[in-house]
Protein backbone atom coordinates (compact mmCIF):
# COMPACT_ATOMS: atom_id res chain seq x y z
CA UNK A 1 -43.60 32.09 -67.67
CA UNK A 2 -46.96 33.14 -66.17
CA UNK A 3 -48.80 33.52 -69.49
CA UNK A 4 -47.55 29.77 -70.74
CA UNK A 5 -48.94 28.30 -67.71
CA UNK A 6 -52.33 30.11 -68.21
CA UNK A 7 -52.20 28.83 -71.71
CA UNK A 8 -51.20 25.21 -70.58
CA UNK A 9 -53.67 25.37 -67.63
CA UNK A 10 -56.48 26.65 -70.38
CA UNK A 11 -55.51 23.93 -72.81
CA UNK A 12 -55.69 21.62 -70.42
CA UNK A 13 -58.91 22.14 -68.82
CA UNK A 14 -60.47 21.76 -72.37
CA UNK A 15 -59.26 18.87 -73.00
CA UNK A 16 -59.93 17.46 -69.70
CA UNK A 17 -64.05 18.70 -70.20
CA UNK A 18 -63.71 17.07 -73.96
CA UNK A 19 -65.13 21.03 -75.00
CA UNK A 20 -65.84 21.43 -78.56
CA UNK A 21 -63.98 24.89 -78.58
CA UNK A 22 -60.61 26.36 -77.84
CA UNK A 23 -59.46 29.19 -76.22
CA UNK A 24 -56.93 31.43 -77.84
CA UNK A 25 -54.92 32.87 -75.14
CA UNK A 26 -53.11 35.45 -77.10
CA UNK A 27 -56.53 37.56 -77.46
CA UNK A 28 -59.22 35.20 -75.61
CA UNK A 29 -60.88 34.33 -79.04
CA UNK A 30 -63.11 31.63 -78.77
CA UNK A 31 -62.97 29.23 -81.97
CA UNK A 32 -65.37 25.96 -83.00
CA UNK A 33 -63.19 22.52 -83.68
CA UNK A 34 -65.14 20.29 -85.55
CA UNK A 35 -62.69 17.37 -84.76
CA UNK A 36 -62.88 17.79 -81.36
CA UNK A 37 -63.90 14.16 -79.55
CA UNK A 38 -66.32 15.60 -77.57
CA UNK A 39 -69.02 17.96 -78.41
CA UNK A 40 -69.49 21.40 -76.38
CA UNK A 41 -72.00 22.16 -73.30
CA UNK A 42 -74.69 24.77 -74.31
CA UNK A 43 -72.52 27.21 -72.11
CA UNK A 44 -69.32 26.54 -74.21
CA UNK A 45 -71.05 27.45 -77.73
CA UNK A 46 -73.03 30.47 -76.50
CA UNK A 47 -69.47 31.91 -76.39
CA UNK A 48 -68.36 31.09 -79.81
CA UNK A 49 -68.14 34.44 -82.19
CA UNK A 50 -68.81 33.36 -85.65
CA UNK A 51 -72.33 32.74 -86.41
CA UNK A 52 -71.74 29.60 -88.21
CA UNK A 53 -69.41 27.94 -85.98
CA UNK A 54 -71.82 28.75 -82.90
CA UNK A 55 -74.96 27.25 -85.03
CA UNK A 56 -72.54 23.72 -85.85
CA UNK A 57 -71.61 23.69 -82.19
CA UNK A 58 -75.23 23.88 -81.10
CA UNK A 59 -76.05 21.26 -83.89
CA UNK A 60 -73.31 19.27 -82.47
CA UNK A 61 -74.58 19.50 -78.87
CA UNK A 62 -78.41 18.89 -79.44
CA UNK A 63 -77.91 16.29 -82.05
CA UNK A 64 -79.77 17.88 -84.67
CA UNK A 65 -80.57 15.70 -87.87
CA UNK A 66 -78.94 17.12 -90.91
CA UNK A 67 -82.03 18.00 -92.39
CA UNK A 68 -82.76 20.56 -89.53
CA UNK A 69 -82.47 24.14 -89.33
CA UNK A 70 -79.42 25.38 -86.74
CA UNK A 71 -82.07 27.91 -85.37
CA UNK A 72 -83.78 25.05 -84.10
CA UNK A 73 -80.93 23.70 -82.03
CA UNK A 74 -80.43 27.47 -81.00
CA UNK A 75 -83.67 27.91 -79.45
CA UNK A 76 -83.22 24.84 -77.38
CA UNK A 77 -79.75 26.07 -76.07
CA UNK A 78 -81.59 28.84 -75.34
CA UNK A 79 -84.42 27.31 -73.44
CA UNK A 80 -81.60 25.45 -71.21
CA UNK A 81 -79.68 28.70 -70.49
CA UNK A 82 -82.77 30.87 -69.51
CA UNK A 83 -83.13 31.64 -65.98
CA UNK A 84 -85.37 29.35 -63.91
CA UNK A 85 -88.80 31.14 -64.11
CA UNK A 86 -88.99 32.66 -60.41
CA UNK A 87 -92.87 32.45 -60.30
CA UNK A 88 -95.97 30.40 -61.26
CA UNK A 89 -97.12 32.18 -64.28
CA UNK A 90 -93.77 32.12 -65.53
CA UNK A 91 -93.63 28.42 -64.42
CA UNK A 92 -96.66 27.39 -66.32
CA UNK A 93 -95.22 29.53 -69.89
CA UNK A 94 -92.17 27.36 -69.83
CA UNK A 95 -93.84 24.34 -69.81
CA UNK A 96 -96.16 24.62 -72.42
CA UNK A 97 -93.66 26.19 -74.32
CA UNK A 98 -91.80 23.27 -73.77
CA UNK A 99 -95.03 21.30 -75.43
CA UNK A 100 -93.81 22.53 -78.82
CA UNK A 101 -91.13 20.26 -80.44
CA UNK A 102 -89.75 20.66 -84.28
CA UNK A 103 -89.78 17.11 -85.28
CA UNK A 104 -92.29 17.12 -87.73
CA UNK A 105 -92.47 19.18 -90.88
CA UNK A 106 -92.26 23.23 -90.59
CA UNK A 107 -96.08 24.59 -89.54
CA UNK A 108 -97.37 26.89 -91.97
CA UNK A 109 -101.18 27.56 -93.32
CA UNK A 110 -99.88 26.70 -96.84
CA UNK A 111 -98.68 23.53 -96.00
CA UNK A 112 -100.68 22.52 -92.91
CA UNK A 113 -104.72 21.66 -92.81
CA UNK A 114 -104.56 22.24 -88.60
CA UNK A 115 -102.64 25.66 -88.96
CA UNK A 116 -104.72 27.11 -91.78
CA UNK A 117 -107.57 26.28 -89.45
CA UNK A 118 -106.33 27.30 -85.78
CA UNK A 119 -103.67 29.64 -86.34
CA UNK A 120 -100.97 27.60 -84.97
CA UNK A 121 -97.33 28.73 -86.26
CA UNK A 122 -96.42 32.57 -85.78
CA UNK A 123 -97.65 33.45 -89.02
CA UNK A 124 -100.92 32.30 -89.29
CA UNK A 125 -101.83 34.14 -86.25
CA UNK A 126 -104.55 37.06 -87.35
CA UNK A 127 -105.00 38.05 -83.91
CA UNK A 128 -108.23 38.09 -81.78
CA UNK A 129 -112.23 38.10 -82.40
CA UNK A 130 -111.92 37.70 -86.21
CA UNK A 131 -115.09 35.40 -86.86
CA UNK A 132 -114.20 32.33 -88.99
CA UNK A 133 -116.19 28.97 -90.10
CA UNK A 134 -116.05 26.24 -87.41
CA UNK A 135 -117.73 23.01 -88.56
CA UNK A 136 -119.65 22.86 -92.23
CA UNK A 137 -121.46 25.25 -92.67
CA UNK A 138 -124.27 23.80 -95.17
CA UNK A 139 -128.13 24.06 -96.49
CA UNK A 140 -129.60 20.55 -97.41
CA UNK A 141 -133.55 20.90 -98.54
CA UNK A 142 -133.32 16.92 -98.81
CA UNK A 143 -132.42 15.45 -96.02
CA UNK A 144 -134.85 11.88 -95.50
CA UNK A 145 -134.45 9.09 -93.04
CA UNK A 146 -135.50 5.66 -93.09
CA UNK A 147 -137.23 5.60 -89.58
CA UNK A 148 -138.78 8.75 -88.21
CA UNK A 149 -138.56 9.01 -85.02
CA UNK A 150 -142.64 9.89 -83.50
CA UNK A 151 -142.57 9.36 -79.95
CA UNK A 152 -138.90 10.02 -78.41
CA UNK A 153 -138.20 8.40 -75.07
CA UNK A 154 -135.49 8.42 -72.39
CA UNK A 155 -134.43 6.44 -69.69
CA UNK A 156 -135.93 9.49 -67.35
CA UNK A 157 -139.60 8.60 -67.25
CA UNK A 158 -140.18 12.89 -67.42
CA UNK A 159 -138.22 12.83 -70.95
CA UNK A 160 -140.58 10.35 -72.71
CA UNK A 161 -142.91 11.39 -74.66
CA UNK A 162 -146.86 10.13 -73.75
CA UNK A 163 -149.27 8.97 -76.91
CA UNK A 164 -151.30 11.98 -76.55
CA UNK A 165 -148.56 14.10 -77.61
CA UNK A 166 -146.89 12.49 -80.47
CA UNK A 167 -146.53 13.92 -83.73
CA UNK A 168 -147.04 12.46 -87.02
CA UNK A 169 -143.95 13.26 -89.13
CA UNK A 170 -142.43 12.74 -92.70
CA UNK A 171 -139.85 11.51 -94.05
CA UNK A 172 -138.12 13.93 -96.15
CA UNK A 173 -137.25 16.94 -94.27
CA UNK A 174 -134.61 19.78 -94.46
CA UNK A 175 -131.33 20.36 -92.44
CA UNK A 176 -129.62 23.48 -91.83
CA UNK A 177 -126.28 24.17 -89.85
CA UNK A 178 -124.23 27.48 -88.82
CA UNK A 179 -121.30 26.78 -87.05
CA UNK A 180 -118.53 29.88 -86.38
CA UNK A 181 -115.38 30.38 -84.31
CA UNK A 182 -113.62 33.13 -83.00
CA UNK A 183 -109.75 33.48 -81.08
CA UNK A 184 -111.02 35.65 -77.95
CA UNK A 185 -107.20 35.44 -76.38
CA UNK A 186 -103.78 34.55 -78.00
CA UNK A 187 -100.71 33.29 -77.00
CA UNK A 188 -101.74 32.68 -73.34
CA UNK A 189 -98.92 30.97 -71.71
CA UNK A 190 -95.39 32.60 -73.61
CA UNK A 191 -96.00 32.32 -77.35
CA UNK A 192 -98.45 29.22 -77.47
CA UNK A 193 -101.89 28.09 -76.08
CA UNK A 194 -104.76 30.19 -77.66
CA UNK A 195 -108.45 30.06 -76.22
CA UNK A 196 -110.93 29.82 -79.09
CA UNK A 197 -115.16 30.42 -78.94
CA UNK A 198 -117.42 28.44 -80.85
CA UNK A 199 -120.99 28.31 -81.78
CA UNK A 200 -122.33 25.47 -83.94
CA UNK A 201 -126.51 25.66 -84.15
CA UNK A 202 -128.34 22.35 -86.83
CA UNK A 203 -131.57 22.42 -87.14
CA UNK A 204 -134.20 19.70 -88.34
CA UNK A 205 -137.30 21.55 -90.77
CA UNK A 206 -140.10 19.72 -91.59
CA UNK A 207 -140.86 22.05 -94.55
CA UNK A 208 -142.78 19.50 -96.55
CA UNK A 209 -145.12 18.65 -93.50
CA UNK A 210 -147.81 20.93 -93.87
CA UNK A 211 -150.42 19.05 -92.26
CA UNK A 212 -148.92 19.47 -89.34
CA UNK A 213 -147.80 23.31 -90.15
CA UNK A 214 -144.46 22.73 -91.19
CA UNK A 215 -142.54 23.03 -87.27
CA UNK A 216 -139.00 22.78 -86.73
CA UNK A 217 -138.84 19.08 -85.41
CA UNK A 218 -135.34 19.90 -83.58
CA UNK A 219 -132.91 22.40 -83.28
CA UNK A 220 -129.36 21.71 -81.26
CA UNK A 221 -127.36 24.44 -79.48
CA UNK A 222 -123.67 23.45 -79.20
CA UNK A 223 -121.29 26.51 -77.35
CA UNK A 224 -117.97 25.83 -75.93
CA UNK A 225 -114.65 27.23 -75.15
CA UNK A 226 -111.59 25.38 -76.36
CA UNK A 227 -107.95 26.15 -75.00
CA UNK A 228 -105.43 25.25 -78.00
CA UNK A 229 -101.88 24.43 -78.28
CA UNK A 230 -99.45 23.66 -81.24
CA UNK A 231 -97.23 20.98 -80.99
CA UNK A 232 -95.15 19.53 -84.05
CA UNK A 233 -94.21 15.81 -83.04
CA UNK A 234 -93.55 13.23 -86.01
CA UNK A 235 -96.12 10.04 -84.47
CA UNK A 236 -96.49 6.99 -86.30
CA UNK A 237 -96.50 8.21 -89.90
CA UNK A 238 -98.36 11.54 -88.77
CA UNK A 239 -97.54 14.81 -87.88
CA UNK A 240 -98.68 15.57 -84.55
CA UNK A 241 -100.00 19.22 -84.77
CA UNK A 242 -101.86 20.43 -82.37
CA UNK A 243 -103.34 19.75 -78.55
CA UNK A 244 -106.65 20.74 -76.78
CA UNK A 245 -109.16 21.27 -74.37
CA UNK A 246 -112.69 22.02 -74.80
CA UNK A 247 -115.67 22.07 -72.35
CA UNK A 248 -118.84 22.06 -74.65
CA UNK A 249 -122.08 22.27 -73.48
CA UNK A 250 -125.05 20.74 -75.99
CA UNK A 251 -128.36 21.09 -75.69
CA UNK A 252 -131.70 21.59 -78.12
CA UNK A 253 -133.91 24.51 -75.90
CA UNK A 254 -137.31 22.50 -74.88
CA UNK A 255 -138.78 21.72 -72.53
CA UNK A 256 -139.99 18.41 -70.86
CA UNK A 257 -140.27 15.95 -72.11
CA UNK A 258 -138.78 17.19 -75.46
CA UNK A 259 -136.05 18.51 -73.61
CA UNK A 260 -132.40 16.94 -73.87
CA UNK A 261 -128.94 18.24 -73.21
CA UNK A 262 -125.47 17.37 -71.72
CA UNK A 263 -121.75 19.53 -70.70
CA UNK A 264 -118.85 17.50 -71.86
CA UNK A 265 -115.07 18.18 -71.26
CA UNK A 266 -112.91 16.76 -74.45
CA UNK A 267 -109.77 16.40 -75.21
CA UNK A 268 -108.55 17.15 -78.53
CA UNK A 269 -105.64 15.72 -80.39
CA UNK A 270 -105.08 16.38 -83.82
CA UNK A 271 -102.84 14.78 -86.48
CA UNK A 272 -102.69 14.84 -90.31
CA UNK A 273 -100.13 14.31 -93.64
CA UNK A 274 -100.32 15.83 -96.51
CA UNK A 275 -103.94 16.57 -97.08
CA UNK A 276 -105.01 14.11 -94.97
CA UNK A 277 -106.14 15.42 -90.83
CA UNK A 278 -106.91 13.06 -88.19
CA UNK A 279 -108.99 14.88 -85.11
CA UNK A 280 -109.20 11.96 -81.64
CA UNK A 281 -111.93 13.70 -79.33
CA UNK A 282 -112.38 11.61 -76.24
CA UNK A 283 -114.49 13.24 -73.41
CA UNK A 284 -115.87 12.94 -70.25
CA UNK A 285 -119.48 13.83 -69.35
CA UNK A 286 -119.95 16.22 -66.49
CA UNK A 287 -123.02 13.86 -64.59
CA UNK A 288 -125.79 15.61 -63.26
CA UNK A 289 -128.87 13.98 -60.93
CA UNK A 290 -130.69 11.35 -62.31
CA UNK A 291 -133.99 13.64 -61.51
CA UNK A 292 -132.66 17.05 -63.49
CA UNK A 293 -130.85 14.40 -65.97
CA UNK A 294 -132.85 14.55 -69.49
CA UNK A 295 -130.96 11.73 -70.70
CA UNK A 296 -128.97 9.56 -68.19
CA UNK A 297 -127.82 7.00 -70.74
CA UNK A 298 -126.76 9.74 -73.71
CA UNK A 299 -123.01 8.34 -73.49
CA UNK A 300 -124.04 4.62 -74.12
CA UNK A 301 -125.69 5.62 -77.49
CA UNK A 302 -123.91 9.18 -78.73
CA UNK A 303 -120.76 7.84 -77.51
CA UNK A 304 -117.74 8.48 -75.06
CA UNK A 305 -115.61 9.77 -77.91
CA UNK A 306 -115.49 10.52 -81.44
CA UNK A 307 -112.99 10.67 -84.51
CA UNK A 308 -113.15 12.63 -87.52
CA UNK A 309 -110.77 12.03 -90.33
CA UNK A 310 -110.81 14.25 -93.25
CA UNK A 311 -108.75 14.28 -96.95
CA UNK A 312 -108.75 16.79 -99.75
CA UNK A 313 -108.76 15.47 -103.53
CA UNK A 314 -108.54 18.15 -106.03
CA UNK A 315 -111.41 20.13 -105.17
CA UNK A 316 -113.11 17.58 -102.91
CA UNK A 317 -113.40 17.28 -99.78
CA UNK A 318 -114.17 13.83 -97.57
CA UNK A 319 -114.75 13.70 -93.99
CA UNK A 320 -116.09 10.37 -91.97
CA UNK A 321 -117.40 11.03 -88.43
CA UNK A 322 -116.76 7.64 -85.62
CA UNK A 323 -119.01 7.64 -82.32
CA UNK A 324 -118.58 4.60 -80.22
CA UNK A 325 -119.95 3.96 -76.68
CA UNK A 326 -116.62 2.07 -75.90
CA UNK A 327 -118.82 -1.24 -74.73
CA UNK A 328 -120.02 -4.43 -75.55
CA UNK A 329 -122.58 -6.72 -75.93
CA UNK A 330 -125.75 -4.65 -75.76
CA UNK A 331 -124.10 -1.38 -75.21
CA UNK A 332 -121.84 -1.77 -77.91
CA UNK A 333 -123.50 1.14 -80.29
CA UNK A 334 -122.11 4.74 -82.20
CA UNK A 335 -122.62 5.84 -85.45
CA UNK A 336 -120.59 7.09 -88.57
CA UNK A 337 -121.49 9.96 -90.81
CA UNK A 338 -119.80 10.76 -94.35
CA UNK A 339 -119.67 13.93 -96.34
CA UNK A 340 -118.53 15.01 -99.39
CA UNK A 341 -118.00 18.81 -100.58
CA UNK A 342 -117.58 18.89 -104.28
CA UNK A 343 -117.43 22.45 -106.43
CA UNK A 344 -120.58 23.82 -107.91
CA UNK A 345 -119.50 27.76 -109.06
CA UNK A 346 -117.21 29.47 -107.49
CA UNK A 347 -116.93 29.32 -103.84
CA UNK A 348 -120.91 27.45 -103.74
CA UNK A 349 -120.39 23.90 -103.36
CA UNK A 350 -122.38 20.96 -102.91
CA UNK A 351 -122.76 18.94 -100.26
CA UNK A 352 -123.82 15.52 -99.76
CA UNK A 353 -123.85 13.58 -96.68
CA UNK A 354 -124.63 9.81 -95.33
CA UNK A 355 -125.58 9.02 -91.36
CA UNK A 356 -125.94 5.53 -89.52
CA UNK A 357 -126.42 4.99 -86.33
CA UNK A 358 -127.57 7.02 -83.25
CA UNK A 359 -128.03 10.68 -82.00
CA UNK A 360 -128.18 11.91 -85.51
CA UNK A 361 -129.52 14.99 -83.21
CA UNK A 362 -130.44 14.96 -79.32
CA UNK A 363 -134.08 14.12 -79.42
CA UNK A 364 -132.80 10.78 -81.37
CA UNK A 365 -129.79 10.19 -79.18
CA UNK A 366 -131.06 6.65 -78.33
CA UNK A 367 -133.21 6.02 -81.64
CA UNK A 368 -131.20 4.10 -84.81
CA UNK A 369 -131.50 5.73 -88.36
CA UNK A 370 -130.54 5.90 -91.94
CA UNK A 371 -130.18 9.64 -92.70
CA UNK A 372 -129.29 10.79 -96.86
CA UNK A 373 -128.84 14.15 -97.24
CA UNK A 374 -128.26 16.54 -100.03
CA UNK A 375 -127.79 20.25 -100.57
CA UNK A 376 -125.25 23.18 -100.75
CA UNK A 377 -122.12 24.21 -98.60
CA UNK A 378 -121.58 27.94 -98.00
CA UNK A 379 -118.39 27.60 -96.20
CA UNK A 380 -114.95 25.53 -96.80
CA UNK A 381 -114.37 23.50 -93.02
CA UNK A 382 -110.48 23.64 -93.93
């Protein structure tokens, strides 16, 4: 009599809870019902035995779309039957685990232009200090502009350059750019969030102005530290991959009143389909005094933000570079740059690229020009 009142008492209780499994009380084995009316608690299918069963009841519990892989909806059961983390670090690696979802398409370097170039899924990861190319990395011995730029000012009377030192110039010069990356740590908080170095160095030749014994007319130094994370969110047509933080410090290595430079703290999202990636980069300039400032107005000419979409045709690549000062009227100013990477032999390619607008470099941050450039590309970007 004892044992059918557990079993009635047992039976009842799941039905009462609307559980998704049933206790057998003749050996406590714990069984899925698909037909149940009510899916299962987390709790309920952590008990089930059979590995299939426990994956459907997890499905069943979490929703998951047909399409999607059980293990996804057992990592989430997971998640909500782990512990709560008992101090801050622990905290902090739960929540930005918690950053990455599954929506979007699986992340892997084959598939994915953002995870073949930050190491975002689990197996792109090569592990730390392995250099790797950044931005293009290119040689162009034409690069010409349509108005040089002789006497650069600034709004800070010590940053303008007098008559008695301007230089004649010419037109056609040549432009150069190294730009490398390296992981320095790796899966900071749990298994995401990786902090990445970068140096990016362009410099402006005048090789064809002997006259004035061919100098460098400008050179810009770009360091920064960016902390990354992965996410995988399906947004408006786009897979969002991946989530940032950089603070970049730019600067071309004069001195007055040649010298320019600014620290900026970005933000990077990044999104992209197929072989199309989006990169949003809004930041926020770290102000300095107006006396020590080279260039007090550089964010209502450079820009308070940029975007760089990119797309891969065959063996081509197209990017197109957006700066905007986010005004109007009179302050309403950017620029847009295009490039093109096209196969020449092997792994040289061409390059060809198209600027309009302002701070093609820092000593032209406020100064308008049409820049056409041509040369050769040493280094894929993605």
């Amino acid at each position: 009599m004892a044992l059918n009142a557990f079993k009635r008492s047992t039976m009842a209780l799941s039905i009462s809870l609307g559980a998704f499994v049933v206790v057998h009380a003749e050996n406590g084995t714990i069984h899925a019902v698909p037909d149940s009316p009510m899916p299962a608690t987390a709790e309920a299918c952590s008990a089930v035995e059979t590995n299939s069963e426990r994956l459907a009841c997890y499905d069943a519990v979490f929703k998951a779309k047909p399409d999607t892989q059980p293990i996804i909806s057992e990592r989430r059961a997971a998640a909500e039957l782990a512990p709560e983390p008992d101090n801050l670090k622990a905290k902090i690696s739960s929540a930005v685990s918690n950053i990455y979802a599954t929506e979007a398409t699986k992340l892997t370097p084959e598939l994915s232009l953002m995870d073949s170039r930050w190491e975002l899924s689990p197996e792109s990861k090569l592990g730390t200090w392995n250099i790797r190319a950044y931005q293009p990395v290119y040689l162009m011995p034409v690069f010409w502009t349509s108005n040089k730029n002789e006497r650069p000012r600034s709004e800070n009377p010590e940053n303008t350059v007098s008559a008695e030192d301007e230089r004649p110039l010419t037109s056609n010069e040549a432009k150069f750019q190294l730009s490398l990356k390296t992981k320095a740590v790796e899966n900071i908080f749990g298994d995401n969030g990786d902090l990445w170095l970068g140096y990016t160095q362009s410099s402006r030749w005048q090789v064809y102005n002997g006259d004035e014994s061919r100098p460098f007319r400008e050179t810009n130094y770009e360091p920064e530290a960016t902390l990354m994370f992965r996410t995988n969110y399906e947004l408006l047509g786009l897979n969002w991959r991946l989530l940032g933080l950089t603070l970049n410090h730019q600067s071309n290595g004069r001195s007055d009143p040649w010298s320019r430079s600014w620290n900026r703290v970005m933000l990077n999202l990044g999104f992209e389909r197929d072989n199309f990636a989006l990169m949003i980069r809004p930041w926020y300039r770290i102000k300095e005094d107006f006396k020590d400032d080279n260039n007090p107005d550089i964010t209502d000419y450079i820009g308070r933000g940029d975007i760089n979409m990119f797309y891969r045709w065959n063996e081509h690549d197209f990017s197109v570079l957006l700066r905007h000062s986010f005004k109007d009227g009179e302050d309403n100013r950017g620029a847009v740059r295009f490039d093109w990477s096209f196969p020449i032999s092997g792994r040289l390619r061409g390059n060809f690229q198209l600027f309009d607008g302002y701070g093609e470099s820092m000593i032209d941050y406020n100064h308008r020009a049409t820049y056409l450039g041509l040369g050769v590309s040493l280094m894929n970007w993605f």
